[in-house]
PDB file of N, CA and C in Angstrom:
ATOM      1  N   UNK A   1      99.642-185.352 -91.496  1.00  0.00           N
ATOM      2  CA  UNK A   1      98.752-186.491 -91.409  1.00  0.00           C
ATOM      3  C   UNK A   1      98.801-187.250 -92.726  1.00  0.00           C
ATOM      4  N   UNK A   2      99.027-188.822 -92.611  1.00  0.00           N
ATOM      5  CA  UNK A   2      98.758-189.125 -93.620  1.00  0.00           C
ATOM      6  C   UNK A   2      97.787-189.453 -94.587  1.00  0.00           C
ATOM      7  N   UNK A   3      97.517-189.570 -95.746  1.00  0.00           N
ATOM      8  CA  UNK A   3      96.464-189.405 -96.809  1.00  0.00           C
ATOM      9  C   UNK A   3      95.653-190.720 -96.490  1.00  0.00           C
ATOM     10  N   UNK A   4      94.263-190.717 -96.876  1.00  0.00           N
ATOM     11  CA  UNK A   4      93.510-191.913 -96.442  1.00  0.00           C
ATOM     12  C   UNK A   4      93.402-192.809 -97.668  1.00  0.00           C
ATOM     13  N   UNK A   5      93.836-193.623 -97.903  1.00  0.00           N
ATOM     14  CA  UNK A   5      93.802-194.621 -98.832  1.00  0.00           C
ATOM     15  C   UNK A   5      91.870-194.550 -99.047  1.00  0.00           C
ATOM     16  N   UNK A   6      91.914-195.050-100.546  1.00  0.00           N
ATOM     17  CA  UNK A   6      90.564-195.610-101.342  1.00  0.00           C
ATOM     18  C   UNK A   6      90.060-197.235-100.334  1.00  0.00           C
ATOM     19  N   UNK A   7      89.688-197.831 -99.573  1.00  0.00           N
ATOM     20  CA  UNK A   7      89.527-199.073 -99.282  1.00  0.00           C
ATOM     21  C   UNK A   7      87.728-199.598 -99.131  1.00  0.00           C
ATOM     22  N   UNK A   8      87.819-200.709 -99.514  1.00  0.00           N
ATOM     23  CA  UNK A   8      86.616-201.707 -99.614  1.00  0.00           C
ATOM     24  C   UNK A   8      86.537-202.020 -97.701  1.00  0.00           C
ATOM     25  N   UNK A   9      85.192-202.435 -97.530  1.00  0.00           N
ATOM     26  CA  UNK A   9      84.776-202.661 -95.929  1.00  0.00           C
ATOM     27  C   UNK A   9      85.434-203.825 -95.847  1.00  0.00           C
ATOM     28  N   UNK A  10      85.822-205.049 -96.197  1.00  0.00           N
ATOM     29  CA  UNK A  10      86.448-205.788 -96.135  1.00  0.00           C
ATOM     30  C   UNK A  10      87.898-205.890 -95.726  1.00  0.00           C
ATOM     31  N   UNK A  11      88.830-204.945 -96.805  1.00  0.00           N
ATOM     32  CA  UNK A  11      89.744-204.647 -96.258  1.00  0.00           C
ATOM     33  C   UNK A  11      89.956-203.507 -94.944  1.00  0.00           C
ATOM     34  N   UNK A  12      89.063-202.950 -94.486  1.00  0.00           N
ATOM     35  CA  UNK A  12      88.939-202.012 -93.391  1.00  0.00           C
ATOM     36  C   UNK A  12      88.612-203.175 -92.470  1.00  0.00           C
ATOM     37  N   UNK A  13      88.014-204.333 -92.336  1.00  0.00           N
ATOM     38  CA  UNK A  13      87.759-205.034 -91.775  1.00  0.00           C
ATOM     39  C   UNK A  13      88.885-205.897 -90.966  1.00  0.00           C
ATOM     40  N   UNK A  14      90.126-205.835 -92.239  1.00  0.00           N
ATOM     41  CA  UNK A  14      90.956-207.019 -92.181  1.00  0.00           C
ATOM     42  C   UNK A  14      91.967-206.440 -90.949  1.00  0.00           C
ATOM     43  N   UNK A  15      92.588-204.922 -91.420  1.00  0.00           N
ATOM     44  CA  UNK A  15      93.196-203.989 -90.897  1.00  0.00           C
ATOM     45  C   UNK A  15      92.846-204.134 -89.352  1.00  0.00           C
ATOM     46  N   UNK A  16      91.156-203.831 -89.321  1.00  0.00           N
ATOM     47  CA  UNK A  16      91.233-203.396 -87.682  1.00  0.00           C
ATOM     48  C   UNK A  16      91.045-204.606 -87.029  1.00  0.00           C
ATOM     49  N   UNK A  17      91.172-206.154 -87.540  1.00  0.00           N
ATOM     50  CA  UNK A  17      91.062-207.474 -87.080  1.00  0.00           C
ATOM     51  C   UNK A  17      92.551-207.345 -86.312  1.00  0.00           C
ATOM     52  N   UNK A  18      93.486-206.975 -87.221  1.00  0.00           N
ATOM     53  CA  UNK A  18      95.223-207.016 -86.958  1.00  0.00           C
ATOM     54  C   UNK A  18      95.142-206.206 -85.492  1.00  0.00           C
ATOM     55  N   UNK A  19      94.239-204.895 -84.941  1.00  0.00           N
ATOM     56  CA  UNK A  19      94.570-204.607 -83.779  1.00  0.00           C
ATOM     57  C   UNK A  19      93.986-205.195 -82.281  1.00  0.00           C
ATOM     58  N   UNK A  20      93.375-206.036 -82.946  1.00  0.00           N
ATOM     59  CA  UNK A  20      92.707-206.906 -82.042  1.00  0.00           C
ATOM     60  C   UNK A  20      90.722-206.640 -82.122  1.00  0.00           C
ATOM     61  N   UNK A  21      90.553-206.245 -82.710  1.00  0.00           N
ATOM     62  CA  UNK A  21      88.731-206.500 -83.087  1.00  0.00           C
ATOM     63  C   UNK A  21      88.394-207.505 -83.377  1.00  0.00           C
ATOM     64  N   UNK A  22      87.592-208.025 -83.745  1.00  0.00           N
ATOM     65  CA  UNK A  22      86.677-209.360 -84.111  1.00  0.00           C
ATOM     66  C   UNK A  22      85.575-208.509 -84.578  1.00  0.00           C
ATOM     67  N   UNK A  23      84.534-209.602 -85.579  1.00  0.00           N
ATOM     68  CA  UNK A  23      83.360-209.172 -86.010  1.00  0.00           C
ATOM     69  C   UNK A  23      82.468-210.511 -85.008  1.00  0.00           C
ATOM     70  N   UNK A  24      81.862-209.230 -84.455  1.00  0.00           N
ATOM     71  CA  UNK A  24      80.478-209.943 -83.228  1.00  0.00           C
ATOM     72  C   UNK A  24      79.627-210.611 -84.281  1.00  0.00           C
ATOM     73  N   UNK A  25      78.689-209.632 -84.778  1.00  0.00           N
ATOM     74  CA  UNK A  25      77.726-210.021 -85.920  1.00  0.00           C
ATOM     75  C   UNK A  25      77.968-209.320 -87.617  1.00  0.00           C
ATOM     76  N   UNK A  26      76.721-209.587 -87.973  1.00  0.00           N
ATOM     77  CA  UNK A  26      76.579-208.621 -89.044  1.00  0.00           C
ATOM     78  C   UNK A  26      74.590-208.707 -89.310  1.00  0.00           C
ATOM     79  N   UNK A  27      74.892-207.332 -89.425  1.00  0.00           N
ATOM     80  CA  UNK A  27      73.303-207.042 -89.752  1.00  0.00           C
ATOM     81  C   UNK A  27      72.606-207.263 -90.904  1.00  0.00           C
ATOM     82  N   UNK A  28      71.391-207.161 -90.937  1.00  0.00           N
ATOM     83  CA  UNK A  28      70.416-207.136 -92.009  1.00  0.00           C
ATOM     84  C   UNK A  28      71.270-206.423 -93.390  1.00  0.00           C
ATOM     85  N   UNK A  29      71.191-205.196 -92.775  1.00  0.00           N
ATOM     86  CA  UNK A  29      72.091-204.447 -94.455  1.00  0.00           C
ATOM     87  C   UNK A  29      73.465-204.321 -94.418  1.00  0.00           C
ATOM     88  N   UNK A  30      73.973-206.094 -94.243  1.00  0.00           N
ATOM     89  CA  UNK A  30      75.617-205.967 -94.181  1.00  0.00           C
ATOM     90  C   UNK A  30      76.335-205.081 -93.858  1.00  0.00           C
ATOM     91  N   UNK A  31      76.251-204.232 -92.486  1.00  0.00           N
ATOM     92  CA  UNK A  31      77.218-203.588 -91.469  1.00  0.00           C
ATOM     93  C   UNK A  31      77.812-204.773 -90.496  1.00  0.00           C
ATOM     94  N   UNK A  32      78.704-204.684 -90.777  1.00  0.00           N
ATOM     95  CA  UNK A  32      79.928-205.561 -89.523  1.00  0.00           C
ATOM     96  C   UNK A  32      80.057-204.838 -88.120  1.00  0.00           C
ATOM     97  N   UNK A  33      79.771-205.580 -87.517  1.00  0.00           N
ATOM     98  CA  UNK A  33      79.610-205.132 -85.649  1.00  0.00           C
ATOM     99  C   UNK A  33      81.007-205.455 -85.197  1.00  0.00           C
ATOM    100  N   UNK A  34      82.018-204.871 -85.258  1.00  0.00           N
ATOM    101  CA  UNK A  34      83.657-204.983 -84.580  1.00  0.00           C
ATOM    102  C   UNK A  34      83.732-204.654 -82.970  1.00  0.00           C
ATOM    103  N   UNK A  35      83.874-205.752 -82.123  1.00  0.00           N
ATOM    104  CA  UNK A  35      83.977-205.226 -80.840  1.00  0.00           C
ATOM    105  C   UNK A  35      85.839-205.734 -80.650  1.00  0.00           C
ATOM    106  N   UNK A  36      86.482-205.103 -79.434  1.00  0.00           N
ATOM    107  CA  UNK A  36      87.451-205.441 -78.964  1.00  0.00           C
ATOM    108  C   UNK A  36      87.502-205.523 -77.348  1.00  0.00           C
ATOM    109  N   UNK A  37      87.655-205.972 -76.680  1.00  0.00           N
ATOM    110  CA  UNK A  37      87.758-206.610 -75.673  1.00  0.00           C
ATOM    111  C   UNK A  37      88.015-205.469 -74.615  1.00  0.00           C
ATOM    112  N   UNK A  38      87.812-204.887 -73.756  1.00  0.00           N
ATOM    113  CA  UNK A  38      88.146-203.811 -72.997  1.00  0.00           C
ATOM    114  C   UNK A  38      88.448-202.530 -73.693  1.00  0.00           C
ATOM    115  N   UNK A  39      87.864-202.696 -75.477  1.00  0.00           N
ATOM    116  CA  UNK A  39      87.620-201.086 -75.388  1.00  0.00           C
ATOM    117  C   UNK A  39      85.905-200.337 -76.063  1.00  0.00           C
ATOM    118  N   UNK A  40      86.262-198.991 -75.657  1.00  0.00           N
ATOM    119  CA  UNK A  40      84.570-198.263 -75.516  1.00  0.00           C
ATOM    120  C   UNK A  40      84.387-198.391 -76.029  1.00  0.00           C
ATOM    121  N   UNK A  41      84.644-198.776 -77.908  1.00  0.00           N
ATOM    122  CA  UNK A  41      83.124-198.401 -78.883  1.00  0.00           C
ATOM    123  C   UNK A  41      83.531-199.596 -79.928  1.00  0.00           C
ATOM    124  N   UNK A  42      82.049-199.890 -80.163  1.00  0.00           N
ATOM    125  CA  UNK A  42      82.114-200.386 -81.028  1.00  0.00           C
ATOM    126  C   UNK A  42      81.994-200.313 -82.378  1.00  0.00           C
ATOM    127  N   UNK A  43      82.744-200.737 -83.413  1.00  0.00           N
ATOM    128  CA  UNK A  43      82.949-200.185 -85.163  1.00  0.00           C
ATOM    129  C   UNK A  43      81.501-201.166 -85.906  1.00  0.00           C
ATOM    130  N   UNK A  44      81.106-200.089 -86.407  1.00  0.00           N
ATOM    131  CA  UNK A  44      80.063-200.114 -87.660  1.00  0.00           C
ATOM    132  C   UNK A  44      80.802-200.420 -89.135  1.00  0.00           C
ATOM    133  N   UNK A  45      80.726-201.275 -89.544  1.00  0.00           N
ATOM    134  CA  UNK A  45      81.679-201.340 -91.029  1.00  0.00           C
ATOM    135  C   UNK A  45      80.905-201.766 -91.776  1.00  0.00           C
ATOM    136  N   UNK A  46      80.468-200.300 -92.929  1.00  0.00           N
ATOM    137  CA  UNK A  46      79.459-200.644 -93.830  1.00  0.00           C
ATOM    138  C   UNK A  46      80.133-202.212 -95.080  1.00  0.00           C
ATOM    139  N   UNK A  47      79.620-203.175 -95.456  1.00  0.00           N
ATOM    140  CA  UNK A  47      80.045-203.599 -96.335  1.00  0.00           C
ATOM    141  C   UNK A  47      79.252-204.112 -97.519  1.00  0.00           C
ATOM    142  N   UNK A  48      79.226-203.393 -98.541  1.00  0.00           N
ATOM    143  CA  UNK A  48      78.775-203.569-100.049  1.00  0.00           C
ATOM    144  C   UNK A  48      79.410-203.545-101.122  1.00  0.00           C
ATOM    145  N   UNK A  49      79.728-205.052-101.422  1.00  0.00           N
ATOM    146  CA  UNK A  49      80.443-205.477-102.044  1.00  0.00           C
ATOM    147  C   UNK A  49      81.714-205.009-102.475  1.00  0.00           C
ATOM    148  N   UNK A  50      82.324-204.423-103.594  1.00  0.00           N
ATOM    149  CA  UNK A  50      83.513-203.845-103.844  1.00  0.00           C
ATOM    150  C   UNK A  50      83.347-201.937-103.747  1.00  0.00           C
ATOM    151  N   UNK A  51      82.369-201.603-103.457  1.00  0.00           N
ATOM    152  CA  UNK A  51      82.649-200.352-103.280  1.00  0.00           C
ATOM    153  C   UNK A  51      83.265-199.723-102.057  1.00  0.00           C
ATOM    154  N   UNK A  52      83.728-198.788-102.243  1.00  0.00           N
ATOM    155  CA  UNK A  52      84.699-198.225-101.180  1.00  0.00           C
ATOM    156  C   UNK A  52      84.025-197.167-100.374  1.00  0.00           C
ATOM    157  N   UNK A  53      84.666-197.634 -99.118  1.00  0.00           N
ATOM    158  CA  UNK A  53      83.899-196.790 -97.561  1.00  0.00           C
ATOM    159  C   UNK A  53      84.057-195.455 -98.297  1.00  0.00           C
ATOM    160  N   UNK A  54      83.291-194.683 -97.861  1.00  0.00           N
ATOM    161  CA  UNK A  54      83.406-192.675 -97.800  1.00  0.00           C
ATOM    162  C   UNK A  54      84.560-192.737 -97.042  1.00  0.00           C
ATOM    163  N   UNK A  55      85.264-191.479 -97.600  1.00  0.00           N
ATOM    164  CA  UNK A  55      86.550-190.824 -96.510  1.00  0.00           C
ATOM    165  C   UNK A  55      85.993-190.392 -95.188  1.00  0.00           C
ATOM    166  N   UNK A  56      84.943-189.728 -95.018  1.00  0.00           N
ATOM    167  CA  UNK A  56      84.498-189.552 -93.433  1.00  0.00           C
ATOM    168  C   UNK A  56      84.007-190.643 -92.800  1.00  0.00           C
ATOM    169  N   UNK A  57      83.399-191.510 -93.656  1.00  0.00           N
ATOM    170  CA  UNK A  57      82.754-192.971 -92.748  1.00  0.00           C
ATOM    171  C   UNK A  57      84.243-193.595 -92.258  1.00  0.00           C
ATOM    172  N   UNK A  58      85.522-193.859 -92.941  1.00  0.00           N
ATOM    173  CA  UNK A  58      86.508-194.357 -92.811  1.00  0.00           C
ATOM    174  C   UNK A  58      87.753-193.894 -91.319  1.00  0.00           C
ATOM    175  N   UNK A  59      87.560-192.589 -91.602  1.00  0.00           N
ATOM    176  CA  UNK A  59      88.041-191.478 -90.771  1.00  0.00           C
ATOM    177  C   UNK A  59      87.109-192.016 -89.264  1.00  0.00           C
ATOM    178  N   UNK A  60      86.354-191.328 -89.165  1.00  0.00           N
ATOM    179  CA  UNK A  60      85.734-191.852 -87.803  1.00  0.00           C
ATOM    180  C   UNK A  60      85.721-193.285 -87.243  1.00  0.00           C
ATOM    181  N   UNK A  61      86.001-194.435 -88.210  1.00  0.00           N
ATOM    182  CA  UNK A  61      85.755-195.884 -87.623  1.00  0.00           C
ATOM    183  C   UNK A  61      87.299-195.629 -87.249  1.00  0.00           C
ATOM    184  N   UNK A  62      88.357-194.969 -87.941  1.00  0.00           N
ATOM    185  CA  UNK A  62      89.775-195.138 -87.354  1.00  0.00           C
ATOM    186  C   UNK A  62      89.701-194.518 -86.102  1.00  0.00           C
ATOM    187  N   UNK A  63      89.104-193.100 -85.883  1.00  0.00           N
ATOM    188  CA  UNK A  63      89.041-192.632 -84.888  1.00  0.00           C
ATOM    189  C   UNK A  63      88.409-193.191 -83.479  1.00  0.00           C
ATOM    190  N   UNK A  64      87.404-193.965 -83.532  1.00  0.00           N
ATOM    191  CA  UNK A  64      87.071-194.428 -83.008  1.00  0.00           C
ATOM    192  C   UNK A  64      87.908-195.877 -82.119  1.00  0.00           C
ATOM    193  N   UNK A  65      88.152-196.524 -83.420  1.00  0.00           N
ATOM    194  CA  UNK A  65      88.790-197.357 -83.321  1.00  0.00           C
ATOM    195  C   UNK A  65      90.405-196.799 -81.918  1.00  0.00           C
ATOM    196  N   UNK A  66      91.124-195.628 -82.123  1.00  0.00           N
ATOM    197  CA  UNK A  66      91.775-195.102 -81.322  1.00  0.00           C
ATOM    198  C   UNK A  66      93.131-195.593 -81.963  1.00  0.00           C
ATOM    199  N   UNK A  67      92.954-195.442 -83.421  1.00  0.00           N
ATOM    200  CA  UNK A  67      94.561-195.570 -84.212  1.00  0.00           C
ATOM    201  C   UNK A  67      94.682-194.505 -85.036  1.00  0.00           C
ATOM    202  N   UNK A  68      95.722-194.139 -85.488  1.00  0.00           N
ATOM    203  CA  UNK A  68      96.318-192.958 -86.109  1.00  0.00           C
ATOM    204  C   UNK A  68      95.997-193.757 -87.688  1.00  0.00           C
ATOM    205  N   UNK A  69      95.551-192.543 -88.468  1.00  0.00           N
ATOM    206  CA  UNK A  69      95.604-193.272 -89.972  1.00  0.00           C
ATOM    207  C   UNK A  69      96.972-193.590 -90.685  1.00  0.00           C
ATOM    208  N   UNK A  70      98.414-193.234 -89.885  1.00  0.00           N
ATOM    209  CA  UNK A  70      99.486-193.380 -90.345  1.00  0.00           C
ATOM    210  C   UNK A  70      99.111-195.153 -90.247  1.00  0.00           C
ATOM    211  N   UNK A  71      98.792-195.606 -88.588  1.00  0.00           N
ATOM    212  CA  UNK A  71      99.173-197.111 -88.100  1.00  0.00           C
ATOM    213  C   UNK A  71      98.020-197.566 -89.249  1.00  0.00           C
ATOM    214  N   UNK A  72      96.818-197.234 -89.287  1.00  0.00           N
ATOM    215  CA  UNK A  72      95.900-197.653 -90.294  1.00  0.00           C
ATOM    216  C   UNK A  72      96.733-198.222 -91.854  1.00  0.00           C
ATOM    217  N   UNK A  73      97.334-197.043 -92.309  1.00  0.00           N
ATOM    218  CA  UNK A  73      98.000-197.592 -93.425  1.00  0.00           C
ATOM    219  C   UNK A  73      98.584-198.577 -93.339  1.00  0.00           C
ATOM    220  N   UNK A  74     100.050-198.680 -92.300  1.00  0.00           N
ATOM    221  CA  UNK A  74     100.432-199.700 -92.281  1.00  0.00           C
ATOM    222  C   UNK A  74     100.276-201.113 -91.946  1.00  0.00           C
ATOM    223  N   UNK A  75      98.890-200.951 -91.242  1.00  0.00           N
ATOM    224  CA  UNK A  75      97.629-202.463 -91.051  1.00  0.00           C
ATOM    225  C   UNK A  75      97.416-202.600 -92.514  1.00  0.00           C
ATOM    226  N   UNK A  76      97.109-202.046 -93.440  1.00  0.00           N
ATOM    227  CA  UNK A  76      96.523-202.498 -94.372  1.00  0.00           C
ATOM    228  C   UNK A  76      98.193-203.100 -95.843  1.00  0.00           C
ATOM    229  N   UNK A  77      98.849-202.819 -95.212  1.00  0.00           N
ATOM    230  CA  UNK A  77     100.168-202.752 -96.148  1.00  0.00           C
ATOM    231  C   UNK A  77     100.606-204.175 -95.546  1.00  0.00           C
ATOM    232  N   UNK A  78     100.434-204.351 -94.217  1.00  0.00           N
ATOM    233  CA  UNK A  78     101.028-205.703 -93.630  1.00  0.00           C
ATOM    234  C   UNK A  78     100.462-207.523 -94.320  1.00  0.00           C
TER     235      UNK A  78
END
């Protein structure tokens, strides 16, 4: 498996835009609401300012999301 990169909610943002998400809203304490169009769940993406997501908060939005953190990397490399 590959290693999970350090990343800001922004750039986690940008990544899962590339597989087809959109940001619906955003809440009171700047979480990004990511829906995609015919699939089950929707991504929570904490965002405060330049600090970087937790490795388990990151891990589960990929999982969720239903991409391998290999394809993750290379969303964020593109």
């Amino acid at each position: 498996m590959s290693e999970l990169p350090a990343v800001t909610g922004k750039e986690a943002i940008a990544a899962f835009s590339k597989v087809g998400f959109y940001v619906e809203r955003i809440s009171k304490s700047s979480h990004y609401i990511m829906k995609k169009d015919g699939h089950r769940y929707l991504l929570t993406v904490p965002v405060h300012g330049k600090k970087t997501l937790k490795r388990g908060t990151l891990r589960k939005l990929i999982k969720a999301a239903d991409i391998s953190v290999k394809r993750f990397v290379e969303l964020l490399d593109d």
